[in-house]
C-alpha atoms as a PDB file:
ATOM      1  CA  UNK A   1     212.450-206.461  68.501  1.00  0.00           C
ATOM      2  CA  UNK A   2     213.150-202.678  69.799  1.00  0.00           C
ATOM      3  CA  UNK A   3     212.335-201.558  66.436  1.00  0.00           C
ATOM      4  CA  UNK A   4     209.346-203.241  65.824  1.00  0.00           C
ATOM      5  CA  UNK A   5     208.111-201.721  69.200  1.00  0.00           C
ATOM      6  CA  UNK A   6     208.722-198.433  68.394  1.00  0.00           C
ATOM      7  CA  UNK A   7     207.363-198.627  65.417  1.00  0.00           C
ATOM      8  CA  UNK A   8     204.119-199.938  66.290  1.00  0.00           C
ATOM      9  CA  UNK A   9     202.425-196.979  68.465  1.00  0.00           C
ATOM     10  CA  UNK A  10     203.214-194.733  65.494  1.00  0.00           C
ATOM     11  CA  UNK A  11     201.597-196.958  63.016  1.00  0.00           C
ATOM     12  CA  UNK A  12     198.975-197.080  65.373  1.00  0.00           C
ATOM     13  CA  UNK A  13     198.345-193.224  65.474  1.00  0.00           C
ATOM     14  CA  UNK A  14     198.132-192.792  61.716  1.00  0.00           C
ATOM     15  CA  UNK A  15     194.848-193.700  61.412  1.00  0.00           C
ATOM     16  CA  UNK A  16     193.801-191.739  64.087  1.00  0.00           C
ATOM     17  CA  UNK A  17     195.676-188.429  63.008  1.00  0.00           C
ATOM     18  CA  UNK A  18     194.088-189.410  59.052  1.00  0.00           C
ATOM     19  CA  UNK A  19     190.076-189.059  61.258  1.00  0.00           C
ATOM     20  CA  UNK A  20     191.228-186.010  63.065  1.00  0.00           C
ATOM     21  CA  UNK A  21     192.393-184.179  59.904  1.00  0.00           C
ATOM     22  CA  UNK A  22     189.401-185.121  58.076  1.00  0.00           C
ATOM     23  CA  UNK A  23     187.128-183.979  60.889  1.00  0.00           C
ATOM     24  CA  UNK A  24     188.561-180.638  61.013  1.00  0.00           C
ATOM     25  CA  UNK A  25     188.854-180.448  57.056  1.00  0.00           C
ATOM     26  CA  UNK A  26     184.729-180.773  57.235  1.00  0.00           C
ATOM     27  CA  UNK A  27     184.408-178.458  59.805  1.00  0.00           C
ATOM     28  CA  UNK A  28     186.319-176.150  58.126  1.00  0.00           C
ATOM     29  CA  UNK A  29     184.376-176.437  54.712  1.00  0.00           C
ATOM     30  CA  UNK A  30     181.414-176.428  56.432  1.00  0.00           C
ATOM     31  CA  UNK A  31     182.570-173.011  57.944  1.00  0.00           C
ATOM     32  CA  UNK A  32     183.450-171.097  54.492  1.00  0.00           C
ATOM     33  CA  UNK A  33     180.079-172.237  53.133  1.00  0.00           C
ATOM     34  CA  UNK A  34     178.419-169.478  53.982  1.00  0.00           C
ATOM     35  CA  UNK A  35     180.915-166.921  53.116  1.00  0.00           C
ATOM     36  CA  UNK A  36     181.596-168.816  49.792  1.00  0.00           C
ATOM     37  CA  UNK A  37     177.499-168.270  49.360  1.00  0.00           C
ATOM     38  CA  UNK A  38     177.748-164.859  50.408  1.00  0.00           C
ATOM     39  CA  UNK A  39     180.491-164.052  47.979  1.00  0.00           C
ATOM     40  CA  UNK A  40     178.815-165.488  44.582  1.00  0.00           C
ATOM     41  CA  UNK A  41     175.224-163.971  45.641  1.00  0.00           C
ATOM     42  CA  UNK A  42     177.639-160.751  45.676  1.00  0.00           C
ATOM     43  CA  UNK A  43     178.632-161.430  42.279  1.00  0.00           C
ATOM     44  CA  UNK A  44     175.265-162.228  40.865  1.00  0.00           C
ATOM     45  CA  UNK A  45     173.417-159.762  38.730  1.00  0.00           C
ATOM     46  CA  UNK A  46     169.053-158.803  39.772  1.00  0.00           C
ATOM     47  CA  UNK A  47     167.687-160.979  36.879  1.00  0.00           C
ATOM     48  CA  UNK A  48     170.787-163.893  37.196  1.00  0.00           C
ATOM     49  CA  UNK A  49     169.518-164.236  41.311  1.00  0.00           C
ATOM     50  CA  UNK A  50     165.965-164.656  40.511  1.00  0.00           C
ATOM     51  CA  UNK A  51     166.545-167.400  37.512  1.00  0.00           C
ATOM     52  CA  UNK A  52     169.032-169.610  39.192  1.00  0.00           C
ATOM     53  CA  UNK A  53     168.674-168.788  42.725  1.00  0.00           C
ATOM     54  CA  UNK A  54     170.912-168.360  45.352  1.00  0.00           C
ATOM     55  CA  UNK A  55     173.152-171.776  45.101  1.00  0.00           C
ATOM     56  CA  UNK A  56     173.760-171.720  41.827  1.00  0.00           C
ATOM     57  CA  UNK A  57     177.421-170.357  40.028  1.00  0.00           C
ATOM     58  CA  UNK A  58     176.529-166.597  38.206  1.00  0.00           C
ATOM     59  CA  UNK A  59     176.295-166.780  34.825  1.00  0.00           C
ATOM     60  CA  UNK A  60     178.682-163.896  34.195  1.00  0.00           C
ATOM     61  CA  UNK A  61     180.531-162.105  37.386  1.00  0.00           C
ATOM     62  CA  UNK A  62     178.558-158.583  38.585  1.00  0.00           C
ATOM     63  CA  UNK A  63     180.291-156.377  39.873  1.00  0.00           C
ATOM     64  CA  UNK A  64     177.347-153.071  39.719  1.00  0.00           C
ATOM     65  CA  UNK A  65     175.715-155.025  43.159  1.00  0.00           C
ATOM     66  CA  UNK A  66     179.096-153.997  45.322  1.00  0.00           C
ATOM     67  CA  UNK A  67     179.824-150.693  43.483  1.00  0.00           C
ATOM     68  CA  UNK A  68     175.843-149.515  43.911  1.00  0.00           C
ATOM     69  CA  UNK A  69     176.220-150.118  47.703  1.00  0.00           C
ATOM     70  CA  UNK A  70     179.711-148.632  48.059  1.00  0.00           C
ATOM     71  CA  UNK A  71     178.319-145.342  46.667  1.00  0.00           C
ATOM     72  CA  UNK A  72     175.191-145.489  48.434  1.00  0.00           C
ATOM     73  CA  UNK A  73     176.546-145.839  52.042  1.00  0.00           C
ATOM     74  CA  UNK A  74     179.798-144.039  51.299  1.00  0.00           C
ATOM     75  CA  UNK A  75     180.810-147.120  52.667  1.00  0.00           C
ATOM     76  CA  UNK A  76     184.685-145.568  52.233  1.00  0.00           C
ATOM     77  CA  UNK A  77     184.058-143.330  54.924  1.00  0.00           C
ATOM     78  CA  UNK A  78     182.603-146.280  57.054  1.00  0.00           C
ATOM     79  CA  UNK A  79     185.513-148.361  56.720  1.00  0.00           C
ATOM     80  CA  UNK A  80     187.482-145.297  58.178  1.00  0.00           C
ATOM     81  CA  UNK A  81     185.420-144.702  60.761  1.00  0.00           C
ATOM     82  CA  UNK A  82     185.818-148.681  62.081  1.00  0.00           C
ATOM     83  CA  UNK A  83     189.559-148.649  61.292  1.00  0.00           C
ATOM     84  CA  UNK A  84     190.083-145.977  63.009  1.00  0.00           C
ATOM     85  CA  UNK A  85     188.041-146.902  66.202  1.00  0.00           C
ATOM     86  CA  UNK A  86     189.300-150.357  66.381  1.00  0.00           C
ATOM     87  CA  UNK A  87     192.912-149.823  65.733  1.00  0.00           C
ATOM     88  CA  UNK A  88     192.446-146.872  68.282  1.00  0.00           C
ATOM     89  CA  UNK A  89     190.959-149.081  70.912  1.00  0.00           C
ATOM     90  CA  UNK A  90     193.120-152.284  70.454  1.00  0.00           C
ATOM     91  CA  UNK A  91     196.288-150.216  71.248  1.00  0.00           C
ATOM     92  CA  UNK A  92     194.916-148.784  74.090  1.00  0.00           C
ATOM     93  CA  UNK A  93     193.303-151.281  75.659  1.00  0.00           C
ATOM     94  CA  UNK A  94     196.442-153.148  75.635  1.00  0.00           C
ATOM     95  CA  UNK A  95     198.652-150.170  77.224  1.00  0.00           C
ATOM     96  CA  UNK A  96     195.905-149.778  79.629  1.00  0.00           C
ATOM     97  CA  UNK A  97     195.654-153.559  80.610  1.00  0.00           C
ATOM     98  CA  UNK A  98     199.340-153.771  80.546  1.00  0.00           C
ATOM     99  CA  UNK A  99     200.204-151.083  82.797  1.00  0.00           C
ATOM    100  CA  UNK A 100     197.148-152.031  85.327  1.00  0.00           C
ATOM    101  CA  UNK A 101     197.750-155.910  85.339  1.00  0.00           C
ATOM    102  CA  UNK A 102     201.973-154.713  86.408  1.00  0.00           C
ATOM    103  CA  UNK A 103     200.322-153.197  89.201  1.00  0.00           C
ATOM    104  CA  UNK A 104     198.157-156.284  89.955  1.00  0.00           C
ATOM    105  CA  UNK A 105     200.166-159.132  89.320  1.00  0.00           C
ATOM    106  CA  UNK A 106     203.952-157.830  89.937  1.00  0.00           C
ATOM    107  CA  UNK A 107     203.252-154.665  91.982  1.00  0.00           C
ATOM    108  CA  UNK A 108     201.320-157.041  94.568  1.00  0.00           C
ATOM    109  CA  UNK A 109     198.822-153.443  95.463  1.00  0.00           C
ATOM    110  CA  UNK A 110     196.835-154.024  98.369  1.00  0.00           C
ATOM    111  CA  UNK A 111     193.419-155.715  97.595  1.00  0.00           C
ATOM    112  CA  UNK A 112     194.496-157.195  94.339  1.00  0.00           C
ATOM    113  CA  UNK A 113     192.026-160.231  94.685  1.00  0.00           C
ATOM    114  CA  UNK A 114     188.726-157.111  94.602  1.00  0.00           C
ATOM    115  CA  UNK A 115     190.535-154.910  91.964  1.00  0.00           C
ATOM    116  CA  UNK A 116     190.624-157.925  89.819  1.00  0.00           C
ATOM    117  CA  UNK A 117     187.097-159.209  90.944  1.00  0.00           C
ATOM    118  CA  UNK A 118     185.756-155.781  89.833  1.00  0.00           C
ATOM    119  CA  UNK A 119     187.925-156.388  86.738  1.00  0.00           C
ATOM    120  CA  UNK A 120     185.465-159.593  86.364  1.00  0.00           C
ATOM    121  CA  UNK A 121     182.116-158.096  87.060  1.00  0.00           C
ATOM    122  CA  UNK A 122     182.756-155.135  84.567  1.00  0.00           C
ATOM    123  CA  UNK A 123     183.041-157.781  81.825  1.00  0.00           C
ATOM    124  CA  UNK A 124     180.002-159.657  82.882  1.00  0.00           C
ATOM    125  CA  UNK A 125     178.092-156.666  82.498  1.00  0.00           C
ATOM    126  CA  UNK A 126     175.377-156.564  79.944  1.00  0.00           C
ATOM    127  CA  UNK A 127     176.159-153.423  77.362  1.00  0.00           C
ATOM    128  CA  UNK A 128     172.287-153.041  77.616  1.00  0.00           C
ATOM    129  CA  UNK A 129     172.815-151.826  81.382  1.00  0.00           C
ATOM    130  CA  UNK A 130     175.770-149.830  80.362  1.00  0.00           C
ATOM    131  CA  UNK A 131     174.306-147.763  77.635  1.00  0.00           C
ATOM    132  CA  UNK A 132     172.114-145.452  79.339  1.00  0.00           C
ATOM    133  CA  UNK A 133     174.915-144.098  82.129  1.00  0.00           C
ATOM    134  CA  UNK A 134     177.439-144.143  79.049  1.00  0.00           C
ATOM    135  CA  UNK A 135     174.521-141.939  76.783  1.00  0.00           C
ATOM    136  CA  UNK A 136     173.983-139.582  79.861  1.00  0.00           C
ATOM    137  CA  UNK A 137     178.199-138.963  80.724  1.00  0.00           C
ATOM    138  CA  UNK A 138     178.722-138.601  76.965  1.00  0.00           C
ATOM    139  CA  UNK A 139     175.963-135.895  76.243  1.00  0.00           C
ATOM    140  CA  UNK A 140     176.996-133.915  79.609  1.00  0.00           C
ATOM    141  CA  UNK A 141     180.849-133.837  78.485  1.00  0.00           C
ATOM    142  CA  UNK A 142     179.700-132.678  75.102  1.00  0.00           C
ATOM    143  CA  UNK A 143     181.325-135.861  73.214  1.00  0.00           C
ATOM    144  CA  UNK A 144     177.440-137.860  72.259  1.00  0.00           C
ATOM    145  CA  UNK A 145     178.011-138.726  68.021  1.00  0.00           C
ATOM    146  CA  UNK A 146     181.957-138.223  67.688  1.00  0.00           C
ATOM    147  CA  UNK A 147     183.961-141.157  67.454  1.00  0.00           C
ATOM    148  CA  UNK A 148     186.383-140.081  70.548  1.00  0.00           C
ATOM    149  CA  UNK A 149     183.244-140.924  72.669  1.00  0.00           C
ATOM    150  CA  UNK A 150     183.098-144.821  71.511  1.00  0.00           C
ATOM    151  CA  UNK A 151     187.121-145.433  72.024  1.00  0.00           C
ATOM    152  CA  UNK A 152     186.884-144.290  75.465  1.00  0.00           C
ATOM    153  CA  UNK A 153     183.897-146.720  76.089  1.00  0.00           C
ATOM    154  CA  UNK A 154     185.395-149.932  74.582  1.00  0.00           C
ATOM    155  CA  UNK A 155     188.736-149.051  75.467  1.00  0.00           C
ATOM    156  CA  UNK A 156     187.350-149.457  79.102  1.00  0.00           C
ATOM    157  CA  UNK A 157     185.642-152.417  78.784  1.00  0.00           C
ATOM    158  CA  UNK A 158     188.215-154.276  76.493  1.00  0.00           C
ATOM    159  CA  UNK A 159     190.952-152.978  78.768  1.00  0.00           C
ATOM    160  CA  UNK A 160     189.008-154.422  81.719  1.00  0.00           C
ATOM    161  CA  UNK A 161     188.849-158.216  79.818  1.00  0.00           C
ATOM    162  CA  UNK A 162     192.918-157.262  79.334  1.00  0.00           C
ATOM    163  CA  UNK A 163     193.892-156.142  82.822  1.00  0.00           C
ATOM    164  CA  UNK A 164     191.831-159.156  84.113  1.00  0.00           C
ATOM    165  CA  UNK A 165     193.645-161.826  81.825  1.00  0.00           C
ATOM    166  CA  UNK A 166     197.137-160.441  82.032  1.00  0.00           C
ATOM    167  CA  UNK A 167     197.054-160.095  85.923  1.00  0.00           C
ATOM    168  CA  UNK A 168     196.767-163.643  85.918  1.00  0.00           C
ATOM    169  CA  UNK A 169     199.864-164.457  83.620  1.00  0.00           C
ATOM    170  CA  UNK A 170     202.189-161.609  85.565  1.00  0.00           C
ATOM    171  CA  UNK A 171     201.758-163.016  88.684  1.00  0.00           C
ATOM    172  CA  UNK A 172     203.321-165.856  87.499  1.00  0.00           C
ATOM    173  CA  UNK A 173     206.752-163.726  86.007  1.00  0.00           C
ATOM    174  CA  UNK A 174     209.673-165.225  86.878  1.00  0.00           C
ATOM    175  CA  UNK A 175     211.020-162.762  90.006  1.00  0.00           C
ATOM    176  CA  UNK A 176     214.636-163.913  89.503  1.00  0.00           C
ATOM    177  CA  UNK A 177     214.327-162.055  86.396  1.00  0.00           C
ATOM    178  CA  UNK A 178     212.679-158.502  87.596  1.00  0.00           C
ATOM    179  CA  UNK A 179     215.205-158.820  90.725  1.00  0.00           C
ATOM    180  CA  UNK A 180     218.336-159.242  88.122  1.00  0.00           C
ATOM    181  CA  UNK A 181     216.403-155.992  86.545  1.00  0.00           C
ATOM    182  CA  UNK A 182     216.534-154.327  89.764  1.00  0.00           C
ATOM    183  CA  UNK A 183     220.012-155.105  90.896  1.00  0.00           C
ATOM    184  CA  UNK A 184     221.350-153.714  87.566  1.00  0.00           C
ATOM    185  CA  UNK A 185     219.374-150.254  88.135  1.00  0.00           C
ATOM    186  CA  UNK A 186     216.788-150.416  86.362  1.00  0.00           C
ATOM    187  CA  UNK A 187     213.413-148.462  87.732  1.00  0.00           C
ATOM    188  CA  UNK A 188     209.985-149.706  87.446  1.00  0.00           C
ATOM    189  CA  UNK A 189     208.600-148.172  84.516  1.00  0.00           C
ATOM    190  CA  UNK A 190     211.900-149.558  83.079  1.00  0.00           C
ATOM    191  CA  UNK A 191     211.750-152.822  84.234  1.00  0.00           C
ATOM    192  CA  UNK A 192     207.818-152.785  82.717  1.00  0.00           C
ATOM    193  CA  UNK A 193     208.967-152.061  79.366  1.00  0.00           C
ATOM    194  CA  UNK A 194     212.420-153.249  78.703  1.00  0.00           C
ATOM    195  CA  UNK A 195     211.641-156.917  80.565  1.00  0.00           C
ATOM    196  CA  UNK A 196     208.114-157.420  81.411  1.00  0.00           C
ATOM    197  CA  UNK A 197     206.906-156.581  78.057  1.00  0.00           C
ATOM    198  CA  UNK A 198     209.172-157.752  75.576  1.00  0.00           C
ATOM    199  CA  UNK A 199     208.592-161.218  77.347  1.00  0.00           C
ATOM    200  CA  UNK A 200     204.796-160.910  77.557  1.00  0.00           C
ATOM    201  CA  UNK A 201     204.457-160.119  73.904  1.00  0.00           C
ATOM    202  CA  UNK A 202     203.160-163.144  72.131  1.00  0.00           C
ATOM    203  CA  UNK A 203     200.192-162.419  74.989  1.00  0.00           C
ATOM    204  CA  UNK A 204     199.498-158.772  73.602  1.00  0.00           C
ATOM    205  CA  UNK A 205     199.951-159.429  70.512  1.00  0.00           C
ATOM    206  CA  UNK A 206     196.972-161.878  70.621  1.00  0.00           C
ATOM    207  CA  UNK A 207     195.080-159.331  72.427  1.00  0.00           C
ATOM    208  CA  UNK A 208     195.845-156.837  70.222  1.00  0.00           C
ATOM    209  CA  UNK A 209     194.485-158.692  67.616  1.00  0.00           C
ATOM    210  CA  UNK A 210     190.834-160.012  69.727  1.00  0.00           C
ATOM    211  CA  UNK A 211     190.513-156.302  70.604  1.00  0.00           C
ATOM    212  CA  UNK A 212     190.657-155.152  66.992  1.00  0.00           C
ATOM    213  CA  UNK A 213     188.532-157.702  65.699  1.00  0.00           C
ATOM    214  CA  UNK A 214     185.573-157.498  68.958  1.00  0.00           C
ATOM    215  CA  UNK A 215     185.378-153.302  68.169  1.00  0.00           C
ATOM    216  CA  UNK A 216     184.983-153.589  65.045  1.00  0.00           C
ATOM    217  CA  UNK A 217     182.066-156.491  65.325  1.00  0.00           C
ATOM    218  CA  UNK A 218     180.042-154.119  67.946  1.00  0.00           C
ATOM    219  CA  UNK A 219     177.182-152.911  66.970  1.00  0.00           C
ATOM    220  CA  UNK A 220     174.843-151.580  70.368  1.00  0.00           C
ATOM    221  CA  UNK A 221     176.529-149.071  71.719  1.00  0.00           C
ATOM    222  CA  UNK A 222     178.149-147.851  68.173  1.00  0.00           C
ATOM    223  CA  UNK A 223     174.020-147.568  67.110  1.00  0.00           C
ATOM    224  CA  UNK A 224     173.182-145.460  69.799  1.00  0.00           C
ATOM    225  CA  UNK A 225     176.196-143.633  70.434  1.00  0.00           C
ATOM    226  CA  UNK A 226     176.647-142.779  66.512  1.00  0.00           C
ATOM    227  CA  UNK A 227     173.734-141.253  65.282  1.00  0.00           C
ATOM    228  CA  UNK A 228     175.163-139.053  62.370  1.00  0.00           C
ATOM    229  CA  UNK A 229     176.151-141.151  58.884  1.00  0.00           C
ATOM    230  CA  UNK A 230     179.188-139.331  58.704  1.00  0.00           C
ATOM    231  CA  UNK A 231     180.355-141.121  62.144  1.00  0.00           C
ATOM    232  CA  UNK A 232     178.685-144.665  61.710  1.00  0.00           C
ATOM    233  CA  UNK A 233     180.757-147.560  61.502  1.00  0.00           C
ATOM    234  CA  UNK A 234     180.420-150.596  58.992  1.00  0.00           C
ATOM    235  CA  UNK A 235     178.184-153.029  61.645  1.00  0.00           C
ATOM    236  CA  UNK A 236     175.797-149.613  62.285  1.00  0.00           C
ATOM    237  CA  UNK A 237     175.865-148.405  58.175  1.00  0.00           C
ATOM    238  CA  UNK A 238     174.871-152.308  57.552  1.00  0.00           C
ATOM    239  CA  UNK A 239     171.805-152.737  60.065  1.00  0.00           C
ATOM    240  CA  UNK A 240     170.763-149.499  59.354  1.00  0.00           C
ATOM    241  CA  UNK A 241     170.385-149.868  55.388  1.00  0.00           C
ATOM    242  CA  UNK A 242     169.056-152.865  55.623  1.00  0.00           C
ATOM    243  CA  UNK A 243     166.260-151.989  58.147  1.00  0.00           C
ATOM    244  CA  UNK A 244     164.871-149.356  55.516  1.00  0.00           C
ATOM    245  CA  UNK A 245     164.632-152.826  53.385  1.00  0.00           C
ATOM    246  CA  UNK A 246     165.885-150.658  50.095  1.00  0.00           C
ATOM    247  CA  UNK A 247     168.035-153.519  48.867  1.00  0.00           C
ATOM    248  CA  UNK A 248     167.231-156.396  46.726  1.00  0.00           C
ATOM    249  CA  UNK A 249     169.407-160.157  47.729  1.00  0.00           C
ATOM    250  CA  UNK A 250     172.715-159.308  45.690  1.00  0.00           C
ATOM    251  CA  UNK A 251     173.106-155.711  47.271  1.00  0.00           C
ATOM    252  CA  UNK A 252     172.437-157.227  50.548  1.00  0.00           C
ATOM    253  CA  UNK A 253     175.030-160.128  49.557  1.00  0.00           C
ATOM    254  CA  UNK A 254     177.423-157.194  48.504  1.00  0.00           C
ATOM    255  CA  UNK A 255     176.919-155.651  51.691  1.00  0.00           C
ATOM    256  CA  UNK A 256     177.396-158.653  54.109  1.00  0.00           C
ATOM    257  CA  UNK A 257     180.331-159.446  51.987  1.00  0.00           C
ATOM    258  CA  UNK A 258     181.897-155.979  52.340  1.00  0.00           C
ATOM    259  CA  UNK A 259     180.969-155.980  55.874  1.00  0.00           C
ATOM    260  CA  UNK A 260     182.912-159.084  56.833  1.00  0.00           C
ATOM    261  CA  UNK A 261     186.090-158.499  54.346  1.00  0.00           C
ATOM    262  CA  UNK A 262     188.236-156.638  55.986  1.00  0.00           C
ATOM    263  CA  UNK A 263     187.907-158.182  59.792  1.00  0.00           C
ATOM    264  CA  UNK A 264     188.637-161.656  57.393  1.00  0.00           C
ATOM    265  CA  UNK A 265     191.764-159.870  55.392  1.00  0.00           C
ATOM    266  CA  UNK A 266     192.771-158.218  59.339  1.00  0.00           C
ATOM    267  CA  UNK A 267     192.784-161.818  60.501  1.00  0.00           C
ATOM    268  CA  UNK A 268     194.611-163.693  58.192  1.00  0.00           C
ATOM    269  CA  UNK A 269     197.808-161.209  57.808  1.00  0.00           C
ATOM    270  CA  UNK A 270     197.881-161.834  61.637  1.00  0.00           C
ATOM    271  CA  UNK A 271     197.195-165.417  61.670  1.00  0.00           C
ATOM    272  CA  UNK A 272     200.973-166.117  62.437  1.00  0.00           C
ATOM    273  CA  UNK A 273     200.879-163.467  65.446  1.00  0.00           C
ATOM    274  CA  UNK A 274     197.844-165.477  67.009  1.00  0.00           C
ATOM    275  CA  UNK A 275     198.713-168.900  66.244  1.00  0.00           C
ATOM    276  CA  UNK A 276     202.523-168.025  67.617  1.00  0.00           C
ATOM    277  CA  UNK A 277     200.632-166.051  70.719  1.00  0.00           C
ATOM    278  CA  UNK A 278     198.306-169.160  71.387  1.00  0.00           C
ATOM    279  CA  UNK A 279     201.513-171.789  71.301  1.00  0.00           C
ATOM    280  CA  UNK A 280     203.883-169.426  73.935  1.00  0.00           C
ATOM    281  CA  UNK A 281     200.752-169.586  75.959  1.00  0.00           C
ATOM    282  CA  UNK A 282     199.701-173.225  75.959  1.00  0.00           C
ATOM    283  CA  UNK A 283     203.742-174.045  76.643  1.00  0.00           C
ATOM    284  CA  UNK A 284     203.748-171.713  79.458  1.00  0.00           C
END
């Protein structure tokens, strides 16, 4: 009779786990759709595009669409430009919001609840309000159209997202653990980054990962703050070509598709890093 009872809820759930995983296998064809359309449209030749139209498998694969637009953009250099500036930004963001939320939610600084509420209001801010002040500082400093001028900017803001998440989760650090720290000797700036974050990775690492892929999805500021080609980034290079409205639907295809590539290929080697991040978090 015990077995047959604990048997029974399980049974039970089966069907219910089969609906959820079939659920989330729709959702996530009907997510790739568009990239899957995307990617044959890329592949599709001038003359194959116009017979079969847009839904239809290529006749033979086209590769001249993607190579055209790489040499017309230089679209090399763009990818630099947004590797650069991302990568650039997600590490310091993180050291940034790491170092400021210690201060916050371990260093206990006196008005931590307004330095965080600052934090807050910074990222409610519309980047609409922010670009004028940002054009103005960055044209009287003599850095308006180099690249050093957009990593300061987003390191800011993303750093202010950062300090304002992280604050929250050090405040909650064990203190037996920074007090065993202290009592063996260590000093602060040791305790930071021999304890604090070594245990607060899986958090930074997910971060680190957000920041990357946000900077190198912005578009505003990067459009008015880059304004020569050999600065642009891949979001800027994109909107800009295809405002002149010089490219027929496979070039644009092969554009989108190049556009969103690497942020895909960025996410998916660190996949593990986010999905291990997200589970340390959700058991804390």
């Amino acid at each position: 009779m015990t077995t047959i009872a604990t048997r029974t809820p399980r049974r039970r759930r089966d069907p219910v786990r089969h609906i959820v995983l079939a659920v989330l296998v729709v959702i996530a064809v009907l997510t790739l759709i568009p990239f899957a359309l995307v990617a044959v449209n890329a592949l599709k030749s001038p003359s194959d595009y116009a017979q079969r139209g847009p839904l239809r498998l290529p006749e033979t694969v086209y590769f001249k669409g993607i190579v055209d637009f790489w040499v017309r953009v230089d679209f090399g250099e763009k990818l630099w430009n947004s590797t650069v500036i991302s990568a650039s930004v997600a590490v310091l963001a993180v050291l940034v919001s790491i170092v400021t939320a210690y201060a916050l939610g371990i260093g206990r600084i006196k008005g931590r609840m307004w330095i965080i509420a600052i934090f807050l209001l910074a990222n409610l801010m519309p980047q609409e309000a922010l670009v004028y002040p940002l054009y103005f500082l960055a044209k009287q400093v003599d850095l308006y159209d180099t690249r050093l001028a957009v990593i300061i900017i987003f390191t800011a803001i993303q750093s202010a997202f950062g300090t304002y998440l992280l604050s929250s989760v050090l405040s909650a650090f064990p203190r037996e653990i920074l007090e065993a720290a202290r009592v063996d000797g260590a000093s602060r700036w040791q305790v930071l980054w021999r304890v604090v974050v070594p245990m607060s990775w899986p958090t930074l690492s997910v971060l680190l990962v957000f920041f990357f892929i946000w900077t190198w999805n912005e578009f505003f500021i990067p459009l008015v703050m880059l304004i020569s080609n050999e600065n642009q980034t891949v979001p800027v290079a994109l909107g800009v070509l295809q405002g002149q409205r010089l490219m027929d639907a496979t070039t644009q295809s092969a554009s989108a598709l190049l556009g969103i590539l690497p942020a895909v290929v960025f996410f998916l080697i660190f996949q593990r890093t986010l999905t291990r991040g997200i589970a340390v978090g959700a058991v804390k």
